[in-house]
Protein backbone atom coordinates (compact mmCIF):
# COMPACT_ATOMS: atom_id res chain seq x y z
CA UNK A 1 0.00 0.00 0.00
CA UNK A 2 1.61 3.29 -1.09
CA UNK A 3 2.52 6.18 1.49
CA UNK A 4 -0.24 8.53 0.26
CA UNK A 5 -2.93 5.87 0.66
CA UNK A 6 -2.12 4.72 4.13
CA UNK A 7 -1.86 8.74 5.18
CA UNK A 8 -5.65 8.77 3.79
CA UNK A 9 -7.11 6.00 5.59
CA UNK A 10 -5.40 7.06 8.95
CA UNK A 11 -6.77 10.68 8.45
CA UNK A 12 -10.06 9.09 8.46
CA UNK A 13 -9.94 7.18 11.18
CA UNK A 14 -7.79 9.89 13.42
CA UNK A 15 -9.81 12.43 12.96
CA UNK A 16 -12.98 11.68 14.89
CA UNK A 17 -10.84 9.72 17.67
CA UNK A 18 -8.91 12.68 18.03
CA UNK A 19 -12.45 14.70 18.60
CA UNK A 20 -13.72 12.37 20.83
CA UNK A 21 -10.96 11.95 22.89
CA UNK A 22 -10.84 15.85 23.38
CA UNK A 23 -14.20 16.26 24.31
CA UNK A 24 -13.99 12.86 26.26
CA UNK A 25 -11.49 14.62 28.53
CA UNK A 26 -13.36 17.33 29.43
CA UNK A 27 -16.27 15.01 30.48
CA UNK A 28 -13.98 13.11 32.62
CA UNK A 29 -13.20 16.66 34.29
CA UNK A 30 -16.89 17.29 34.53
CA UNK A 31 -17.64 14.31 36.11
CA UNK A 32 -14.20 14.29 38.65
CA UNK A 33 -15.72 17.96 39.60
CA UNK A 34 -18.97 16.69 40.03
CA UNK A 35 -20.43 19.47 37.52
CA UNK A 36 -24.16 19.48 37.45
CA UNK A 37 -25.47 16.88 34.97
CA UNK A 38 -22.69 16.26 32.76
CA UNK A 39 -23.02 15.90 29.26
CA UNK A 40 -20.94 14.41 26.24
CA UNK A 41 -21.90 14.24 22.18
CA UNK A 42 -20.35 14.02 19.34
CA UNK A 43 -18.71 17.15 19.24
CA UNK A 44 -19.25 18.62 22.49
CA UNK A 45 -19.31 18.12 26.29
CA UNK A 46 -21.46 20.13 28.54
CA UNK A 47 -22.80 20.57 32.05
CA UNK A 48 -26.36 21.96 33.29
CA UNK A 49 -26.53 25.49 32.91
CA UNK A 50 -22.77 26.04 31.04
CA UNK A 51 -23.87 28.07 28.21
CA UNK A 52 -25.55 30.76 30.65
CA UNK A 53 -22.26 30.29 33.07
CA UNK A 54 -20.01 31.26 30.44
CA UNK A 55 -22.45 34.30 29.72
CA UNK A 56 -21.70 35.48 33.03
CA UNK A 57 -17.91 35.03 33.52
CA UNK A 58 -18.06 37.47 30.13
CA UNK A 59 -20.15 39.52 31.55
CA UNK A 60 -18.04 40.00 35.06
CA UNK A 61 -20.94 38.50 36.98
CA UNK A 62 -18.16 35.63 38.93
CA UNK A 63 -20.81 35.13 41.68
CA UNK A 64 -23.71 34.51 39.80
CA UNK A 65 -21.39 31.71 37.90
CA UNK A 66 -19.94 30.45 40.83
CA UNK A 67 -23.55 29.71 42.20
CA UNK A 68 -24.15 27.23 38.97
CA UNK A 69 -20.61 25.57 39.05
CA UNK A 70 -16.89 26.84 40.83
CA UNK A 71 -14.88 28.73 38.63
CA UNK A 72 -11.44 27.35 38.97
CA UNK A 73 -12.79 23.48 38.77
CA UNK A 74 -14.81 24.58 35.28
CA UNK A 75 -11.63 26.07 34.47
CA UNK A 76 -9.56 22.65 34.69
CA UNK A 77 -12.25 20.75 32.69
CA UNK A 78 -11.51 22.80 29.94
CA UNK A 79 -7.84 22.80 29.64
CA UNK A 80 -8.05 19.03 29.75
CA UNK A 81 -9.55 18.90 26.37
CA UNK A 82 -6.87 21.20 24.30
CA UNK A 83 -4.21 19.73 27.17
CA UNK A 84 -5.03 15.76 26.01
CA UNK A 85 -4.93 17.38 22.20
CA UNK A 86 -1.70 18.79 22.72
CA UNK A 87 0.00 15.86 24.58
CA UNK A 88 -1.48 13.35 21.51
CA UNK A 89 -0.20 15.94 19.06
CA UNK A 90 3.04 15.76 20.64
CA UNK A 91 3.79 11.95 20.80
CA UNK A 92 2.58 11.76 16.87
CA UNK A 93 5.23 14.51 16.00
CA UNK A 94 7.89 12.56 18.14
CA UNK A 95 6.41 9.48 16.32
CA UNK A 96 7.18 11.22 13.30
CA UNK A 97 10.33 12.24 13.88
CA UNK A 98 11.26 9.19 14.18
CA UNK A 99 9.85 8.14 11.45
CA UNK A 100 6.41 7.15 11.99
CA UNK A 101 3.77 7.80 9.02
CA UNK A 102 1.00 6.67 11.56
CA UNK A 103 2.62 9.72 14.12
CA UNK A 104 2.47 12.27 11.71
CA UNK A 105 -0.87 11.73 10.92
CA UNK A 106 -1.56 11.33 14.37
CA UNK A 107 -0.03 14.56 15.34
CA UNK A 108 -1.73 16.22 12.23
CA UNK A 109 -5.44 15.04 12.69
CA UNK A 110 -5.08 15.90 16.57
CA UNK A 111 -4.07 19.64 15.81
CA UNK A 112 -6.05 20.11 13.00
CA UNK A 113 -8.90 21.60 15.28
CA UNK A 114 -6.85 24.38 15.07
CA UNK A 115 -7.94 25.58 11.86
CA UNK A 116 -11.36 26.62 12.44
CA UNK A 117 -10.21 27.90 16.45
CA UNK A 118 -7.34 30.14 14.15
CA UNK A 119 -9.98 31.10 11.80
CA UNK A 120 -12.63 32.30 14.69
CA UNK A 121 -9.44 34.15 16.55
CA UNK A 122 -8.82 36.09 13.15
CA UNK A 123 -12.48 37.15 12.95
CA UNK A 124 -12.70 38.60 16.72
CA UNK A 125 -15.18 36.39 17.76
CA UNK A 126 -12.91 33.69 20.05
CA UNK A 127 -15.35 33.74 22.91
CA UNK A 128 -16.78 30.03 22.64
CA UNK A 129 -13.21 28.37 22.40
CA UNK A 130 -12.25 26.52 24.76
CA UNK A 131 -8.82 28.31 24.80
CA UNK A 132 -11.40 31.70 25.68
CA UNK A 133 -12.45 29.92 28.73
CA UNK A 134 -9.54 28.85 29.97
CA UNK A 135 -8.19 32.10 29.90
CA UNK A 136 -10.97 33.35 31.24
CA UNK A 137 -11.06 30.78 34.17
CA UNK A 138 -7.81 30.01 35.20
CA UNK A 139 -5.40 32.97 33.44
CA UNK A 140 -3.50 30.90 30.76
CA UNK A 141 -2.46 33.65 27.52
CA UNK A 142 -5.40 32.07 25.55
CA UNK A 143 -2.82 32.87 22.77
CA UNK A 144 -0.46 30.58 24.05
CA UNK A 145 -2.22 27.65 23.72
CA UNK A 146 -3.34 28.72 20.22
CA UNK A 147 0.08 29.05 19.35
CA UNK A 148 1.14 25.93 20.71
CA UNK A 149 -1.14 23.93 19.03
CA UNK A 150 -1.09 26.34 15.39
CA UNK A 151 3.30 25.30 15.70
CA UNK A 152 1.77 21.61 16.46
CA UNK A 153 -0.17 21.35 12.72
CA UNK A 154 2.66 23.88 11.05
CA UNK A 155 5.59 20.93 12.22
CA UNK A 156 3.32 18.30 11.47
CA UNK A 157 2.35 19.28 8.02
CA UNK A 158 6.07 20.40 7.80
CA UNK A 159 7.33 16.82 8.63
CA UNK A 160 4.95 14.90 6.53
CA UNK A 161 6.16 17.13 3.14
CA UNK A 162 9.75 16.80 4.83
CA UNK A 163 10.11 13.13 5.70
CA UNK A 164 7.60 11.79 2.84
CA UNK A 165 6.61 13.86 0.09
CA UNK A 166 3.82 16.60 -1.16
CA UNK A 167 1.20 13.89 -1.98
CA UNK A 168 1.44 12.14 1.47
CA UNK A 169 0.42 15.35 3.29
CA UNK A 170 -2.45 16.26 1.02
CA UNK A 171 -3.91 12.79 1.41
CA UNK A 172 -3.78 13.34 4.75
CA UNK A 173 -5.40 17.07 5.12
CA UNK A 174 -8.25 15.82 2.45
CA UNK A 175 -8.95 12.20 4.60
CA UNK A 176 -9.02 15.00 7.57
CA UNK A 177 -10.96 16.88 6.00
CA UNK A 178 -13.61 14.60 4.60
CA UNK A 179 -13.53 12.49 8.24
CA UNK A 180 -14.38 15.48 9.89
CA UNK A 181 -17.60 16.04 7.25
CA UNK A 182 -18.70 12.71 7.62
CA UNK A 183 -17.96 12.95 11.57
CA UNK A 184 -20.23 16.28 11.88
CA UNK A 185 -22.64 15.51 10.10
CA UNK A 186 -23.95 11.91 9.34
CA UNK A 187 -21.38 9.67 11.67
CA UNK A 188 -21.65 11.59 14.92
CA UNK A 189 -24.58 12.16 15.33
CA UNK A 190 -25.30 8.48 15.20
CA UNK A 191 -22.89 7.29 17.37
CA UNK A 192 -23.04 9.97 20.27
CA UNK A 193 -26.08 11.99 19.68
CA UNK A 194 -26.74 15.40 21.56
């Protein structure tokens, strides 16, 4: 089986591990806080009342939030989705560096979510990432854990090109890309509904 077609095929399976592993771990932090009613979907995890919590914390009401869930504890559950991203990313590039198609993939599919979070940051309107809300909760430079994670997909893109060719790391951003469509919207759904 060529290089190219292997890349493929591991893009599409990656890619909606990778999601459900991130959102995974911040349902594990949910549930280790003891958040009210935890919740976890295909593309999201939740607790009772987040959406109006975060609409607080923006808002500078921190005592109206804390009364629905505490601040720093809501804070952890959402680093440990980017943080589990970050630390997969990292053994794929490793992976890679040593060689590994299957790691650079790997490291690729788990910091592709970066994309669409670098996309939202460039139109002003960051306030539903999760990097937002960790800034917001705990004081990490939202930007650094953008950055981190934006140098994670540059290196990994940069290692695929570098240590197989131009065709290996296309078939792996278009399996990416059309694992992530089939996740979102037909796959998903079914297997983890809202």
């Amino acid at each position: 089986m060529s290089d190219w077609l292997r890349a493929a095929i591991w893009a599409v399976v990656l890619m909606p591990l990778g999601i459900v592993l991130h959102e995974a771990a911040h349902y594990a932090g949910y549930l280790a806080y003891n958040l009210p009613n935890p919740t976890l979907s295909y593309a999201s995890g939740g607790f009772s009342g987040m959406r109006d919590y975060w609409i607080m914390l923006r808002e500078g009401e921190r005592a109206a939030a804390e009364a629905i869930a505490p601040i720093r504890e809501v804070g952890m559950a959402a680093l440990y989705g980017p943080l589990l991203t970050i630390v997969v990313g990292a053994l794929g590039l490793l992976l890679a560096w040593r060689g590994s198609l299957f790691g650079g993939v790997l490291a690729f599919t788990a910091f592709f979510r970066i994309v669409p979070i670098t996309v939202i940051y460039a139109l002003g309107t960051s306030e539903h990432t999760d990097e937002a809300h960790i800034a917001l909760t705990l004081g990490i430079p939202d930007l650094l854990l953008v950055a981190l994670q934006l140098a994670g997909f540059v290196g990994s893109g940069w290692l695929l090109v570098r240590r197989w060719n131009w065709k290996v790391a296309l078939a792996a951003l278009l399996g990416t890309i059309a694992s992530l469509a089939i996740w979102m919207t037909a796959l998903g759904p079914l297997v983890l509904p809202e």
